[in-house]
C-alpha atoms as a PDB file:
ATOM      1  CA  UNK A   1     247.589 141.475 128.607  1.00  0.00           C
ATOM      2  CA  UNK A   2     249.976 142.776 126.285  1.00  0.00           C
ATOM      3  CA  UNK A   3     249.188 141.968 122.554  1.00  0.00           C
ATOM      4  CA  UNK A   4     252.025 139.671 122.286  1.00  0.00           C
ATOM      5  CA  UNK A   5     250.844 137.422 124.445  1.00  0.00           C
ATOM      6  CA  UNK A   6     247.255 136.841 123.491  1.00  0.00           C
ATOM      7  CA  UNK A   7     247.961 134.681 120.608  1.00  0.00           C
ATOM      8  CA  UNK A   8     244.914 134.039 118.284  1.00  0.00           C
ATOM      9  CA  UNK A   9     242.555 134.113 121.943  1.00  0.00           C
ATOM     10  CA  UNK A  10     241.343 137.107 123.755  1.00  0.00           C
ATOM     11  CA  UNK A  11     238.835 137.418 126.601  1.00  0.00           C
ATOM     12  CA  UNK A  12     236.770 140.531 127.252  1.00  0.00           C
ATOM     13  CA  UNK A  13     234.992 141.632 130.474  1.00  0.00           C
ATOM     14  CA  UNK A  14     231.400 141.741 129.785  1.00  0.00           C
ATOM     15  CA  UNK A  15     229.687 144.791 131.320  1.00  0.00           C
ATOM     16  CA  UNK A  16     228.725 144.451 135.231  1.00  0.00           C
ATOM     17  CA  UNK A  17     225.111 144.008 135.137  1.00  0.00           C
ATOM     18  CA  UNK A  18     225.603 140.976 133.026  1.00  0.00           C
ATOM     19  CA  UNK A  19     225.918 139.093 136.153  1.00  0.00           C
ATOM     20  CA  UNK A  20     228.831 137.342 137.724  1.00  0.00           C
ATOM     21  CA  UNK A  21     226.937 133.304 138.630  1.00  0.00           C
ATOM     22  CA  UNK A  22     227.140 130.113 136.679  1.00  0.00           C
ATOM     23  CA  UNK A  23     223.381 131.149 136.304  1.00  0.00           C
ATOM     24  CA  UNK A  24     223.906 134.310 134.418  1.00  0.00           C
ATOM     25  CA  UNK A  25     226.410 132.882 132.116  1.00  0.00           C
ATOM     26  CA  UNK A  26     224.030 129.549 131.243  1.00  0.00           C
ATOM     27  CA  UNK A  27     220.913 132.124 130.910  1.00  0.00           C
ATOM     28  CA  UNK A  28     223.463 134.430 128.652  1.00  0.00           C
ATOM     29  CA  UNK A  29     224.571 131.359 126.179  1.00  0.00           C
ATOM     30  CA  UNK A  30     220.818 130.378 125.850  1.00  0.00           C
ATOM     31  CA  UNK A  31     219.874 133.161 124.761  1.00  0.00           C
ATOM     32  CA  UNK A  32     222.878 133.811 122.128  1.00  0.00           C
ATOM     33  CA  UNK A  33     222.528 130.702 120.923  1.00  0.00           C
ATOM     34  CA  UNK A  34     218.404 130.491 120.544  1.00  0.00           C
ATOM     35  CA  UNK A  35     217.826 133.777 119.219  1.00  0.00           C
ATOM     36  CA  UNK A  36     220.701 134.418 117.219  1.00  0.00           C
ATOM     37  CA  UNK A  37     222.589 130.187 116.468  1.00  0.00           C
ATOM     38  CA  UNK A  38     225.551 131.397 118.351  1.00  0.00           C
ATOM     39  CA  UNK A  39     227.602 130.014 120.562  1.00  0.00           C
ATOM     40  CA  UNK A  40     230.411 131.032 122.560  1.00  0.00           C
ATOM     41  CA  UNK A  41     232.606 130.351 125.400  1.00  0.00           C
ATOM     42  CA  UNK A  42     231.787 132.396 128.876  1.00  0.00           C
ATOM     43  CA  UNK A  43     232.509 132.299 132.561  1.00  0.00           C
ATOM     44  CA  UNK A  44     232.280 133.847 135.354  1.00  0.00           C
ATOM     45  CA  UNK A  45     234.909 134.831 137.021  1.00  0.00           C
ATOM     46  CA  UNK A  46     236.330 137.877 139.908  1.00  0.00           C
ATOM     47  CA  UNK A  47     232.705 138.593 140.593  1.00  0.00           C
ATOM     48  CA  UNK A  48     232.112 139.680 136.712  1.00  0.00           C
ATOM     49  CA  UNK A  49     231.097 137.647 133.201  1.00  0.00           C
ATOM     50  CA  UNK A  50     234.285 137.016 130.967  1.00  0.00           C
ATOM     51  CA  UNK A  51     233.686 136.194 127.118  1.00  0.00           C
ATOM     52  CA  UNK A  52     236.748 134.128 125.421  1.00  0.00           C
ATOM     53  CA  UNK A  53     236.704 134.148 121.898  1.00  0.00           C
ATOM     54  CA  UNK A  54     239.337 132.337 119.530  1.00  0.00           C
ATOM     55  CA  UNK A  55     240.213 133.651 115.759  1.00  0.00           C
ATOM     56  CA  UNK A  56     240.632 131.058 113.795  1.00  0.00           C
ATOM     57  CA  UNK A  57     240.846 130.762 109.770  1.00  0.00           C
ATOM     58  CA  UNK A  58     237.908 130.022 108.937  1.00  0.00           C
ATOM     59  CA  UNK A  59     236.327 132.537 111.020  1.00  0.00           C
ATOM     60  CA  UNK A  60     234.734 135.362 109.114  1.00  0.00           C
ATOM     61  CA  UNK A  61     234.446 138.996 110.246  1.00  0.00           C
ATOM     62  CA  UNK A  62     231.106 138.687 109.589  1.00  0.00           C
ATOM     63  CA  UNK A  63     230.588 136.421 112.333  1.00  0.00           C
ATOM     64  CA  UNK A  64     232.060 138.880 114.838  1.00  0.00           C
ATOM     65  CA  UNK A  65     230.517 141.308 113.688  1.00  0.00           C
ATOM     66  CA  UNK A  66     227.127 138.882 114.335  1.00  0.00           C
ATOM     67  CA  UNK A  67     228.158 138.330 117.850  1.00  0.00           C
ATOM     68  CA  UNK A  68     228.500 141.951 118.736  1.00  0.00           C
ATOM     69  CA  UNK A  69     224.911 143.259 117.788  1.00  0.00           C
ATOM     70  CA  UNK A  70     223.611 139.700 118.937  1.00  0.00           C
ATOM     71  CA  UNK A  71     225.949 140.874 122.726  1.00  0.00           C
ATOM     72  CA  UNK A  72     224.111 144.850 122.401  1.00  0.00           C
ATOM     73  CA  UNK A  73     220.707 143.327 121.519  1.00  0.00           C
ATOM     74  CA  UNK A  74     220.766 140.928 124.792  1.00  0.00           C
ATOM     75  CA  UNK A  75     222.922 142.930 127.223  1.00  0.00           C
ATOM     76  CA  UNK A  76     221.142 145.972 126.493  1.00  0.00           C
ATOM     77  CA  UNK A  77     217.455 145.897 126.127  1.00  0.00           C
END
C-alpha cells in the first residue's frame, strides 16, 4: 500500500516456508514469545504468514530491532 495509507500499522509477508495454517502461525508466536518474551500479531492469510505490527510511542527501536533477529533466529535455522 502506498505510505500514506498505512498510518502508524504495517503488515509484512513473512517468507514462504514459514507456513500458511492457523498451525504455523500458533507454533510461530510460541516460539517468539518463549524464547525471546515477544509477542506479536500474525495470520495467515492468501496461502502465506502475514506479520502486523503497530508503532506506537512508547515503542522503542530497540524492540524492533529485538523482533527482527528474534524473526532470523526462528525462520532461519
Amino acid at each position: 500500500a502506498d505510505e500514506k495509507l498505512t498510518g502508524l500499522m504495517q503488515s509484512f509477508w513473512l517468507p514462504e516456508s514459514t507456513g500458511a495454517t492457523i498451525e504455523d502461525v500458533l507454533d510461530l508466536r510460541k516460539r517468539l514469545l518463549t524464547n525471546h518474551n515477544i509477542e506479536v500479531f500474525m495470520n495467515p492469510f492468501k496461502n502465506r504468514m502475514v506479520l502486523r505490527l503497530s508503532s506506537q510511542i512508547y515503542n522503542q527501536e530497540e524492540e524492533y530491532i529485538k523482533l527482527i533477529k528474534a524473526l532470523k533466529q526462528e525462520l532461519y535455522k
